[in-house]
PDB file of N, CA and C in Angstrom:
ATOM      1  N   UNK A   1       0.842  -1.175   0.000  1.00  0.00           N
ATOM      2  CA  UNK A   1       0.000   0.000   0.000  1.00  0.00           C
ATOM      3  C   UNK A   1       0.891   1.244   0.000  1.00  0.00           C
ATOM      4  N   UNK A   2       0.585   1.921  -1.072  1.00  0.00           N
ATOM      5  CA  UNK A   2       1.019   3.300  -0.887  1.00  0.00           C
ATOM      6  C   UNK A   2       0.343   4.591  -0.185  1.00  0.00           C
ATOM      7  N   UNK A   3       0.447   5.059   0.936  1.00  0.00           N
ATOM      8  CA  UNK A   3      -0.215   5.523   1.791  1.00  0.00           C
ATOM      9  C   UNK A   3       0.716   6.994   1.971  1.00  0.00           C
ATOM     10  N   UNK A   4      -0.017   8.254   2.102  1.00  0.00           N
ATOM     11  CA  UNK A   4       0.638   9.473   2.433  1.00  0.00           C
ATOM     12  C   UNK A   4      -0.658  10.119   3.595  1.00  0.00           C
ATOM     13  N   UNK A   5       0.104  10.315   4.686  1.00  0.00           N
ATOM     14  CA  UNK A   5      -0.761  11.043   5.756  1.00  0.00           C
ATOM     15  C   UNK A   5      -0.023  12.341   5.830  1.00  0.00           C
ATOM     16  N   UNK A   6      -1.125  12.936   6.073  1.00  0.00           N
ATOM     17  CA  UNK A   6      -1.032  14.701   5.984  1.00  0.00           C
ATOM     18  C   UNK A   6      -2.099  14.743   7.154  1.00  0.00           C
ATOM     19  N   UNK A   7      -1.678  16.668   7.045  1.00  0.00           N
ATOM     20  CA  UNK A   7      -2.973  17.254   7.714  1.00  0.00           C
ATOM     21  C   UNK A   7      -3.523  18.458   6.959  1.00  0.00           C
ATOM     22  N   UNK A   8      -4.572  18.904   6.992  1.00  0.00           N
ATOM     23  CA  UNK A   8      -5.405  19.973   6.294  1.00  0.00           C
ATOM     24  C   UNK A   8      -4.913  20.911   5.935  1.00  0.00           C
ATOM     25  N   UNK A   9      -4.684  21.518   4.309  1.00  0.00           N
ATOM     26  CA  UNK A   9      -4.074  22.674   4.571  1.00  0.00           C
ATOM     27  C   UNK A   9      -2.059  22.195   4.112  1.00  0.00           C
ATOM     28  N   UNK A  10      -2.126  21.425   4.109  1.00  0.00           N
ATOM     29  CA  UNK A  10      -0.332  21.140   4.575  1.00  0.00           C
ATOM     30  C   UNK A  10       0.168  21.841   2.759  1.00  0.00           C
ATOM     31  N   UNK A  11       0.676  22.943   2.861  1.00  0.00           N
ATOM     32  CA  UNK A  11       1.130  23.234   1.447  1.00  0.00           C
ATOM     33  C   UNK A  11       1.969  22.100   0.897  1.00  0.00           C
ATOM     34  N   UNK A  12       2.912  21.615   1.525  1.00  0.00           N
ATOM     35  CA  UNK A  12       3.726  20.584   0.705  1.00  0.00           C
ATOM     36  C   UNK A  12       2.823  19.196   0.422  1.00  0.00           C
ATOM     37  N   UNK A  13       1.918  18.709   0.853  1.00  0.00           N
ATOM     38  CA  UNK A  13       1.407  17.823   0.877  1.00  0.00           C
ATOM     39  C   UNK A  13       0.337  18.076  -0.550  1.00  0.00           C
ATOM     40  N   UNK A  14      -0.192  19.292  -0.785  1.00  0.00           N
ATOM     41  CA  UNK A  14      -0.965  19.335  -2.272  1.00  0.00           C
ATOM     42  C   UNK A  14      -0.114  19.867  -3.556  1.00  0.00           C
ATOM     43  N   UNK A  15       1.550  19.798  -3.247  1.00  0.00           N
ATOM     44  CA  UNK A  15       2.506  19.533  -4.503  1.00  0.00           C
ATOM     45  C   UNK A  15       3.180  18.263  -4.282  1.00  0.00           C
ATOM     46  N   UNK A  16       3.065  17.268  -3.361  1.00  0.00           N
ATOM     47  CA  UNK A  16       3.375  16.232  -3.230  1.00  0.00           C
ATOM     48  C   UNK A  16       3.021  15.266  -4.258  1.00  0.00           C
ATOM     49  N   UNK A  17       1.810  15.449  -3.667  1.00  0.00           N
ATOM     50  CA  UNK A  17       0.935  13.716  -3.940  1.00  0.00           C
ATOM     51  C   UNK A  17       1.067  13.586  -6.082  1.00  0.00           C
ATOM     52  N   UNK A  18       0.915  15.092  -6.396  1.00  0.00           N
ATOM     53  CA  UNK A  18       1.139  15.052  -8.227  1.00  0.00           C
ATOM     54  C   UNK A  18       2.765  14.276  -8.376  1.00  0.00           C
ATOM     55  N   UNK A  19       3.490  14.597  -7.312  1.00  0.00           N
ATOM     56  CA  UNK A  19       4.903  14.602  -8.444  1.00  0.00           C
ATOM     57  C   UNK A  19       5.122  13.596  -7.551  1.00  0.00           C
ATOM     58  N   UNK A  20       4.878  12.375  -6.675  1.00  0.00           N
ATOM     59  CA  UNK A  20       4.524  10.653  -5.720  1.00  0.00           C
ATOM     60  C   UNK A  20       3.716  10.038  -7.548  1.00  0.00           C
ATOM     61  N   UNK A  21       2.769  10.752  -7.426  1.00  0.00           N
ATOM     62  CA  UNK A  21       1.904   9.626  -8.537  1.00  0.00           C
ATOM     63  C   UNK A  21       2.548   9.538 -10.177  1.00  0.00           C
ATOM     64  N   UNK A  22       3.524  10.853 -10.707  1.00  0.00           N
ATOM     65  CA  UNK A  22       4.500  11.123 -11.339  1.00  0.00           C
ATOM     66  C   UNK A  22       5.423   9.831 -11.248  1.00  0.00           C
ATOM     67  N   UNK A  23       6.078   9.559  -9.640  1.00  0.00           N
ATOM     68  CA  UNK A  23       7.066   8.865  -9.830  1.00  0.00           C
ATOM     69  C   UNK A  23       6.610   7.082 -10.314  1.00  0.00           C
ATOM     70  N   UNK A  24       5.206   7.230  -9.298  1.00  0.00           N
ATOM     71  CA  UNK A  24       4.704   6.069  -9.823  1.00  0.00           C
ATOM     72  C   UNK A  24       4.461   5.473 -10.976  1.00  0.00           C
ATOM     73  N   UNK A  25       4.127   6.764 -11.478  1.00  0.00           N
ATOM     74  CA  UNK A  25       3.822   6.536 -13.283  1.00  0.00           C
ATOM     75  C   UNK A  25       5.591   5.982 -14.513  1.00  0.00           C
ATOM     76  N   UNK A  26       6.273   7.123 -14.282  1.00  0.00           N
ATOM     77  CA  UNK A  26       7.318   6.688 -14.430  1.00  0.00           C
ATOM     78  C   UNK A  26       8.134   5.065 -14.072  1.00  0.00           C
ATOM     79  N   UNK A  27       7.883   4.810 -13.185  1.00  0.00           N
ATOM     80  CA  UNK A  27       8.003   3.446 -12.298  1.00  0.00           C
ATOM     81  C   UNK A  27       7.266   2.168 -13.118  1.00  0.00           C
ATOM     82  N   UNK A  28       6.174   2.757 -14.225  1.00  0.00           N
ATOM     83  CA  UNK A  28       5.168   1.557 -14.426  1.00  0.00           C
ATOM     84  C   UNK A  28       4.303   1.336 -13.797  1.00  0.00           C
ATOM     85  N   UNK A  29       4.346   1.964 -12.045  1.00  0.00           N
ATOM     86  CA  UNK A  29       3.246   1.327 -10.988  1.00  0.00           C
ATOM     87  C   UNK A  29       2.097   2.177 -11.121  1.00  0.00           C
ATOM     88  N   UNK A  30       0.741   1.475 -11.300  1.00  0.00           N
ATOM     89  CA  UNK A  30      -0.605   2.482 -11.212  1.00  0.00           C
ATOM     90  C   UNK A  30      -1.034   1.789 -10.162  1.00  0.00           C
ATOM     91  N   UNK A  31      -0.492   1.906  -8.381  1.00  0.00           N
ATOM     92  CA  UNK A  31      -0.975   1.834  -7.417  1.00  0.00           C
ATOM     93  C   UNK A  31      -1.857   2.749  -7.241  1.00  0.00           C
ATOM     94  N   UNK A  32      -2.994   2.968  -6.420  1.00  0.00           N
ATOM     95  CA  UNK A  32      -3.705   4.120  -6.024  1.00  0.00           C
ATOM     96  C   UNK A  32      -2.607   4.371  -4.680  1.00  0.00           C
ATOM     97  N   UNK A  33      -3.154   5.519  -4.731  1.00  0.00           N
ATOM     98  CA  UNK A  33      -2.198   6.528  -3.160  1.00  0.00           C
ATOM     99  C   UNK A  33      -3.429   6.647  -2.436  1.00  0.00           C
ATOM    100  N   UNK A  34      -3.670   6.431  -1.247  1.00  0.00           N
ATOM    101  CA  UNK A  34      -3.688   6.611  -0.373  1.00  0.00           C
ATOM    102  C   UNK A  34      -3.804   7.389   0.664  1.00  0.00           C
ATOM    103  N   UNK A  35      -4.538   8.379   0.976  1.00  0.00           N
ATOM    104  CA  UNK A  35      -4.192   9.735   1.453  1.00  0.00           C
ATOM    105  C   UNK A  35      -4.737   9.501   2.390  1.00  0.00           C
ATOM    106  N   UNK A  36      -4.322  10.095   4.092  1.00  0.00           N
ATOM    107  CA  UNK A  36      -4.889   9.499   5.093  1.00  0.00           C
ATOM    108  C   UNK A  36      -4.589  11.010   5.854  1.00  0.00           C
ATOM    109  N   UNK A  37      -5.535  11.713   5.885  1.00  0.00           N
ATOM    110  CA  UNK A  37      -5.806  12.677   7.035  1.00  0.00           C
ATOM    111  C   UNK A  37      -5.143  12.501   8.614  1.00  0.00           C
ATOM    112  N   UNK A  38      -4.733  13.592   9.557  1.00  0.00           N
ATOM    113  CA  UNK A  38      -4.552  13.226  10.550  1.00  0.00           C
ATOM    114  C   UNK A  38      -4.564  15.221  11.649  1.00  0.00           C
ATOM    115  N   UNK A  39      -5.985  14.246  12.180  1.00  0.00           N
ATOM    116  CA  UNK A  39      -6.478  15.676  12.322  1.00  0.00           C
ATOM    117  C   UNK A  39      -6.183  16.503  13.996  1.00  0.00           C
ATOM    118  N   UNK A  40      -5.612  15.135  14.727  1.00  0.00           N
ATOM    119  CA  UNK A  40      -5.515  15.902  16.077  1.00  0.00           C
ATOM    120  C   UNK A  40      -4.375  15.309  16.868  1.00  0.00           C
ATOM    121  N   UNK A  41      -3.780  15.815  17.873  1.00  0.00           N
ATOM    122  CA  UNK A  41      -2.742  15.047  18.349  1.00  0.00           C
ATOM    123  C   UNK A  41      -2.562  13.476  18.752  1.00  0.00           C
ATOM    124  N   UNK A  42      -3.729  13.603  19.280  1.00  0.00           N
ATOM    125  CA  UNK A  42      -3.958  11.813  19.651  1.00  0.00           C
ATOM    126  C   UNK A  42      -3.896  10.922  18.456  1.00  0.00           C
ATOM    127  N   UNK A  43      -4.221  10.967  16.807  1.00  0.00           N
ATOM    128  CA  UNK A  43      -4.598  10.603  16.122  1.00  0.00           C
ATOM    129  C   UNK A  43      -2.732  10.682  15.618  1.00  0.00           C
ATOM    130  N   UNK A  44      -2.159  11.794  15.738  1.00  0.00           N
ATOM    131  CA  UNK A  44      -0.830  11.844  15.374  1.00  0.00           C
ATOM    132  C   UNK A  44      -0.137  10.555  15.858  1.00  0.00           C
ATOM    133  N   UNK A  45      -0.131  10.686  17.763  1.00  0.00           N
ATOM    134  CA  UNK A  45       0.930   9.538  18.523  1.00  0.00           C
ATOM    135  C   UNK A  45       0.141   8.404  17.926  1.00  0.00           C
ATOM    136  N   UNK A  46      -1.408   8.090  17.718  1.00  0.00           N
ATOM    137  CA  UNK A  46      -1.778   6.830  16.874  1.00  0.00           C
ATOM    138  C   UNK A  46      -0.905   6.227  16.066  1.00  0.00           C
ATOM    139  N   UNK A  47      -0.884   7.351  15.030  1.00  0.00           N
ATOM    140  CA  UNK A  47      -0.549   6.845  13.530  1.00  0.00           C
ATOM    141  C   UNK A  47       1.110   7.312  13.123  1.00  0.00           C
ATOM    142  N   UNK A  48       1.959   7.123  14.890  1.00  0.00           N
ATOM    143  CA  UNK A  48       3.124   8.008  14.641  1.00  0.00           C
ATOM    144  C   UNK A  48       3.657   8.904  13.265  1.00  0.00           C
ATOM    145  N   UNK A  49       2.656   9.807  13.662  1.00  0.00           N
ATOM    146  CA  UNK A  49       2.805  10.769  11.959  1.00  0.00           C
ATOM    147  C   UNK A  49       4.336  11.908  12.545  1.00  0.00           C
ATOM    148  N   UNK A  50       4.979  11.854  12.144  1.00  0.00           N
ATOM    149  CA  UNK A  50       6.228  12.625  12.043  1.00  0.00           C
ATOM    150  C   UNK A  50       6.136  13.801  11.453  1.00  0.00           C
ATOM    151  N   UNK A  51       5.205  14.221  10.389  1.00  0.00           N
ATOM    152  CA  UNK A  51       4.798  15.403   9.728  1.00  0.00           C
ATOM    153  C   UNK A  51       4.473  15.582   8.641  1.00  0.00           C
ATOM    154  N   UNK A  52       3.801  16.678   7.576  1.00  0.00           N
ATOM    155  CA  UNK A  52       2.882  16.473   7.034  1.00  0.00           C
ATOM    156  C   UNK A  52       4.004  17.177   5.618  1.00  0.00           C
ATOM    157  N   UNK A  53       3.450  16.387   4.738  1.00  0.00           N
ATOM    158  CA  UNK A  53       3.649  14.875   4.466  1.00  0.00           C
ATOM    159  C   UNK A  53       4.185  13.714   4.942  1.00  0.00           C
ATOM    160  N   UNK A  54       4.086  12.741   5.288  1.00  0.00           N
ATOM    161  CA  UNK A  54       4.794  11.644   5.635  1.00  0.00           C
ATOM    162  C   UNK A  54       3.720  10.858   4.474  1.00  0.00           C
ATOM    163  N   UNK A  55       5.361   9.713   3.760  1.00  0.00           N
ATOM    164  CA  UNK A  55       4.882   8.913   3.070  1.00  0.00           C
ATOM    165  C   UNK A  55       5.263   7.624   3.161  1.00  0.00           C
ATOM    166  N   UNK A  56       4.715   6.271   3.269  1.00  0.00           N
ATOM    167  CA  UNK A  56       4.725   5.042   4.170  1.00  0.00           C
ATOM    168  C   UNK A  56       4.083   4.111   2.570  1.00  0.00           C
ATOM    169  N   UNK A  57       5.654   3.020   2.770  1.00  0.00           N
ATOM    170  CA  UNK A  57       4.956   1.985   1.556  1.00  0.00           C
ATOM    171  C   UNK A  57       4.933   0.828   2.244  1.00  0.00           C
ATOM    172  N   UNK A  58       3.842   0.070   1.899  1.00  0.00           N
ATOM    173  CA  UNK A  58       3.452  -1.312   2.667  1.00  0.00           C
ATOM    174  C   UNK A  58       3.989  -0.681   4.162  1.00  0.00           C
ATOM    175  N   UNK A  59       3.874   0.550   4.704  1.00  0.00           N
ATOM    176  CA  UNK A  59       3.973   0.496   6.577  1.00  0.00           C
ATOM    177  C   UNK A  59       5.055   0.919   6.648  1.00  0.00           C
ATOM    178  N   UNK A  60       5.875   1.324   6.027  1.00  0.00           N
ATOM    179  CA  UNK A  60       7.311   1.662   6.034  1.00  0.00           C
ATOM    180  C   UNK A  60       7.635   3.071   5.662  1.00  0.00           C
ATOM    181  N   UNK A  61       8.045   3.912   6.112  1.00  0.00           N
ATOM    182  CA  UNK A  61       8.503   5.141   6.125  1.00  0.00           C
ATOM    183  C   UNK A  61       9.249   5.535   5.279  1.00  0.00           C
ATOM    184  N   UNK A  62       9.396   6.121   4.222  1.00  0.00           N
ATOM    185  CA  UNK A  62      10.600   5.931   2.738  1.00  0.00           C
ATOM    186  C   UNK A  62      11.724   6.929   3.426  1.00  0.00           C
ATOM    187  N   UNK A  63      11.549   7.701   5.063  1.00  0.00           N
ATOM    188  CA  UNK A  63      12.616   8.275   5.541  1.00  0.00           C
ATOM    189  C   UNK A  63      13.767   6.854   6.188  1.00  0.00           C
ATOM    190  N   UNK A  64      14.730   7.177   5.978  1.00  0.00           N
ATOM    191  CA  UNK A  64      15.576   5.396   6.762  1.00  0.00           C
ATOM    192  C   UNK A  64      15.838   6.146   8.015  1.00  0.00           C
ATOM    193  N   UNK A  65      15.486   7.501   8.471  1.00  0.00           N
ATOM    194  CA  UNK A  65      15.864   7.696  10.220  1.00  0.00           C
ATOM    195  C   UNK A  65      14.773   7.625  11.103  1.00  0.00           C
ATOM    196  N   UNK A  66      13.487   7.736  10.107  1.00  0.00           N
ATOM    197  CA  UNK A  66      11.620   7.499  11.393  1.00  0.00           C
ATOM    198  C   UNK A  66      11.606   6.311  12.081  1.00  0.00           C
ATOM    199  N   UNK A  67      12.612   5.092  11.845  1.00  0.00           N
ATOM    200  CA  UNK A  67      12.562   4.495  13.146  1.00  0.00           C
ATOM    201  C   UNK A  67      12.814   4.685  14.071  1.00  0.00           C
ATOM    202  N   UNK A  68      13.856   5.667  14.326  1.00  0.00           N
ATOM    203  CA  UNK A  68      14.410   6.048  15.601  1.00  0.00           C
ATOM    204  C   UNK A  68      13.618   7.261  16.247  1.00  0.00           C
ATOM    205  N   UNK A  69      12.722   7.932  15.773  1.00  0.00           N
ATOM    206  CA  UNK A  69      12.204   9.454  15.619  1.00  0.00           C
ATOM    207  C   UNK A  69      10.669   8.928  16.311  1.00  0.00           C
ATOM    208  N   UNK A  70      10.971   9.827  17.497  1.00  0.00           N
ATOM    209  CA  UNK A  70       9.381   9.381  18.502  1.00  0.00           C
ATOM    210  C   UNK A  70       8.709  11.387  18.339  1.00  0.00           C
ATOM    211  N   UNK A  71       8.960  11.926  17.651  1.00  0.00           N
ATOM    212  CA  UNK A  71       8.734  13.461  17.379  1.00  0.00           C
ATOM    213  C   UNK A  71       7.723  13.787  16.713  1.00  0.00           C
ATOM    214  N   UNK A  72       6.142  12.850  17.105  1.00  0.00           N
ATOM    215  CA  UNK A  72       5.199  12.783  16.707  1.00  0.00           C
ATOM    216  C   UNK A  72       4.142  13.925  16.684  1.00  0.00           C
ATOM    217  N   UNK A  73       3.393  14.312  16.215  1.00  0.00           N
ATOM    218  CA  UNK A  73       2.671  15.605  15.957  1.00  0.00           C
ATOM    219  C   UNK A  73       2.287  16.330  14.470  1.00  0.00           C
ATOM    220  N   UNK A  74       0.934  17.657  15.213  1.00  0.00           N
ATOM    221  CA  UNK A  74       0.577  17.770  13.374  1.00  0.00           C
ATOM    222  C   UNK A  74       1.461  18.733  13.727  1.00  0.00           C
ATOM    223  N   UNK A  75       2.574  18.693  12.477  1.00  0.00           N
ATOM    224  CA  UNK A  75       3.232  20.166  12.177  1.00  0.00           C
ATOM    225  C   UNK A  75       4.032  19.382  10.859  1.00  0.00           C
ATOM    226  N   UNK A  76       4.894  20.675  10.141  1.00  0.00           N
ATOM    227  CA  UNK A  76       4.887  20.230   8.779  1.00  0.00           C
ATOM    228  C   UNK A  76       6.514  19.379   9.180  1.00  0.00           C
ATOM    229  N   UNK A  77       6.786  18.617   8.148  1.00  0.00           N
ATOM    230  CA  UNK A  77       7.197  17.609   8.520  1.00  0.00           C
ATOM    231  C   UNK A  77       9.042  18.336   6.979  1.00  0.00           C
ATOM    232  N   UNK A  78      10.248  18.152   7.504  1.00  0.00           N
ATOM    233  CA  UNK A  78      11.394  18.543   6.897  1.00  0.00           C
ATOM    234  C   UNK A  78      12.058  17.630   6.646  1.00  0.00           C
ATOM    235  N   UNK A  79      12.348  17.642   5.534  1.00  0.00           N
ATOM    236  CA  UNK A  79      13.415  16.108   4.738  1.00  0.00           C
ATOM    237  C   UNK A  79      15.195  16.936   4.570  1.00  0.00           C
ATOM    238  N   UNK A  80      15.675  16.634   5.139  1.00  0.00           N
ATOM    239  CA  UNK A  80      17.101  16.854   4.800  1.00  0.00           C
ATOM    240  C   UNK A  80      17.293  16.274   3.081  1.00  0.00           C
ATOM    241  N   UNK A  81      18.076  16.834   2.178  1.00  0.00           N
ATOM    242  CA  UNK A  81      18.315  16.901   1.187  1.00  0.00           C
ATOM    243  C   UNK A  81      20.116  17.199   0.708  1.00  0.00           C
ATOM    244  N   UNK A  82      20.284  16.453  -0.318  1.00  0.00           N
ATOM    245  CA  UNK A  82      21.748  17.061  -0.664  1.00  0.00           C
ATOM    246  C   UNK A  82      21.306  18.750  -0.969  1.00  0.00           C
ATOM    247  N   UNK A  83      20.405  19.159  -1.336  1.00  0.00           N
ATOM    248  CA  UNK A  83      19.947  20.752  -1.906  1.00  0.00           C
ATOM    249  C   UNK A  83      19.445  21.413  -1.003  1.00  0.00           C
ATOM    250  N   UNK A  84      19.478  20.798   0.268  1.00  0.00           N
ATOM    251  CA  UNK A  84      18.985  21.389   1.318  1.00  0.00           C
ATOM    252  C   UNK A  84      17.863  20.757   2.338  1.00  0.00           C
ATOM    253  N   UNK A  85      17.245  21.435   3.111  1.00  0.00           N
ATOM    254  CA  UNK A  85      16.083  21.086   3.562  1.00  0.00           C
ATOM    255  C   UNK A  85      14.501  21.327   2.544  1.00  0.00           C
ATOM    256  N   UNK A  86      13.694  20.155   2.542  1.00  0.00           N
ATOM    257  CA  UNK A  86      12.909  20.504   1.549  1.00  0.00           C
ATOM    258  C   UNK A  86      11.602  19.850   2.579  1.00  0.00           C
ATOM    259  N   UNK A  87      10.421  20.260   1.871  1.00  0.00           N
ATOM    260  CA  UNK A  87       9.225  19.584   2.755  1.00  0.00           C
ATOM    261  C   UNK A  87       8.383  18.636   2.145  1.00  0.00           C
ATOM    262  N   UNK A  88       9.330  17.933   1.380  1.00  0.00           N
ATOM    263  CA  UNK A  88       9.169  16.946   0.659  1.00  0.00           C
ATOM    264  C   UNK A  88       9.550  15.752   0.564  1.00  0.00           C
ATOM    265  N   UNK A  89       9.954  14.262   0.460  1.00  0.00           N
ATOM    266  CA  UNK A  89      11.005  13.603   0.787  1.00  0.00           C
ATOM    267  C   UNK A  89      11.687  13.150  -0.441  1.00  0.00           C
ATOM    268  N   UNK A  90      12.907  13.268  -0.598  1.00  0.00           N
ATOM    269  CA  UNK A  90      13.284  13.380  -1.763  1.00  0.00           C
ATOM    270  C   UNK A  90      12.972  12.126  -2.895  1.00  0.00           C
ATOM    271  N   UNK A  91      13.112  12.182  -3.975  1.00  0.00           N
ATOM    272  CA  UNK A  91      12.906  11.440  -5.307  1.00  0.00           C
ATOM    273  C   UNK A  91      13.615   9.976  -4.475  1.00  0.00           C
ATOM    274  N   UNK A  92      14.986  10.227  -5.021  1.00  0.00           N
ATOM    275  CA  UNK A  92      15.975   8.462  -4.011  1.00  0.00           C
ATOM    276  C   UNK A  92      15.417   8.156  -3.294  1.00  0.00           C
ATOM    277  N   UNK A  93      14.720   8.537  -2.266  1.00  0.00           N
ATOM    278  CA  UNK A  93      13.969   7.711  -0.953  1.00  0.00           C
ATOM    279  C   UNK A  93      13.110   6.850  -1.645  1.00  0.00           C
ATOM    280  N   UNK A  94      12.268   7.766  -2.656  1.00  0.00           N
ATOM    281  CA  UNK A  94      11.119   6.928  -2.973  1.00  0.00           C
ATOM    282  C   UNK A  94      11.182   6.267  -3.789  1.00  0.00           C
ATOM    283  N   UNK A  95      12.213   6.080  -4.523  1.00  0.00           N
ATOM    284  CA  UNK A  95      12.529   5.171  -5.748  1.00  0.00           C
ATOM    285  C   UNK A  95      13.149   3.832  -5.146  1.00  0.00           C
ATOM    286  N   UNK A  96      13.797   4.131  -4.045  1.00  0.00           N
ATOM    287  CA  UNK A  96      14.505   3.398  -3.412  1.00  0.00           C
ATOM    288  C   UNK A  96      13.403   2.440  -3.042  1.00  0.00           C
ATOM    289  N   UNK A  97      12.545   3.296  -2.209  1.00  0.00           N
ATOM    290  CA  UNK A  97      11.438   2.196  -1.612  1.00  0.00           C
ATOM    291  C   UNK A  97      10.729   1.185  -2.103  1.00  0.00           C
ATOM    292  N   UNK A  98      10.551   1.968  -3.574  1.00  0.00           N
ATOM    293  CA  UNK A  98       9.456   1.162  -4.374  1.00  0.00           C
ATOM    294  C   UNK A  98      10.550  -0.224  -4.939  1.00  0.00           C
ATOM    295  N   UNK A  99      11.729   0.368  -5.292  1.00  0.00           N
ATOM    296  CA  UNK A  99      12.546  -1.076  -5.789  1.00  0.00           C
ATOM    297  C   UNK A  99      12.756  -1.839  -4.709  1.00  0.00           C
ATOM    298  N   UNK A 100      12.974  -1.443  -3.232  1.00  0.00           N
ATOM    299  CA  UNK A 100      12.969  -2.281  -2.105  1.00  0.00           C
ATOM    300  C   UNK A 100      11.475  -3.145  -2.206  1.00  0.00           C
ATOM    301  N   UNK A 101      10.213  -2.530  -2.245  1.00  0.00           N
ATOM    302  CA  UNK A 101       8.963  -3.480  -2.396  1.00  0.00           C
ATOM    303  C   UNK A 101       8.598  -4.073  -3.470  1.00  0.00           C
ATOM    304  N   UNK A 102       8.795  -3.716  -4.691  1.00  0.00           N
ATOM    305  CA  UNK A 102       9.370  -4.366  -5.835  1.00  0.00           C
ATOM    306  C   UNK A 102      10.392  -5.907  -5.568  1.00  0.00           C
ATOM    307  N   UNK A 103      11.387  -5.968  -4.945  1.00  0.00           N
ATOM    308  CA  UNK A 103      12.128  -7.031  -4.409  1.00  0.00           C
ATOM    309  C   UNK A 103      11.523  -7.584  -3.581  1.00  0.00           C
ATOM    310  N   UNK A 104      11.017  -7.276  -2.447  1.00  0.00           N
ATOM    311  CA  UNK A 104       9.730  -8.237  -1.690  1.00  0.00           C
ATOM    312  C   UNK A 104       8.776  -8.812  -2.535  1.00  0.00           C
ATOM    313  N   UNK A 105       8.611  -7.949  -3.345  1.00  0.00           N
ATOM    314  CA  UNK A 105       6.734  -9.273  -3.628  1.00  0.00           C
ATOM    315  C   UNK A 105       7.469 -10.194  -4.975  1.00  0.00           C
ATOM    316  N   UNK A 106       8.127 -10.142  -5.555  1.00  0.00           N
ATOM    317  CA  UNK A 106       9.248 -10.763  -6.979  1.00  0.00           C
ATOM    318  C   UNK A 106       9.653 -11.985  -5.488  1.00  0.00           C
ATOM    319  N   UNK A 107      10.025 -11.437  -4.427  1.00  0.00           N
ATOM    320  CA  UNK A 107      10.637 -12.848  -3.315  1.00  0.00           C
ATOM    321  C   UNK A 107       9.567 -13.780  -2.524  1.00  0.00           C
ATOM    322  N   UNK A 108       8.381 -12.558  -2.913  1.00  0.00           N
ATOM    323  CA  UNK A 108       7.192 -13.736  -2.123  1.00  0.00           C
ATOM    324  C   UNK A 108       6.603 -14.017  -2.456  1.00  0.00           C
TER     325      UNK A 108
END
């Protein structure tokens, strides 16, 4: 499942999800996305949302440091980048991910 939780409003999250379904397209994959609201704090520590955008394939975080990261809450969410800080997570993460789940289901 390709899944992106946001919260209302999140500017990076409504230039996201075009240039996520972009990569998908490129990729070959016509998964549907997933968009999963997250509207109050409790619902945040729920769904340990890290920030808005956060994007999660099959449950997995395409950041490789949100395992360690308990910094749960709605607020907008910052991707370190070779170009800087962006509020986006970069292209490699997510290409990465999809060939990482790509190699899972080809193994199962």
């Amino acid at each position: 499942m390709i899944e992106v939780l946001y919260f209302d409003g999140c500017p990076s999250h409504e230039v996201f999800v075009p240039r996520l379904r972009a990569l998908l397209d490129a990729a070959g994959l016509d998964d549907p996305i997933h968009e999963q609201a997250v509207e109050t704090d409790i619902d945040a520590q729920a769904h340990r949302f890290l920030g808005s955008p956060t994007l999660r394939i099959d449950g997995v975080d395409v950041d490789p440091t949100a395992t360690h990261r308990t910094d749960y809450g709605l607020q907008c969410r910052l991707y370190p980048t070779p170009d800087g800080v962006r509020g986006t997570p970069p292209d490699e993460w997510i290409l990465a991910a999809l060939q990482r789940r790509g190699a899972a289901l080809t193994a199962g």
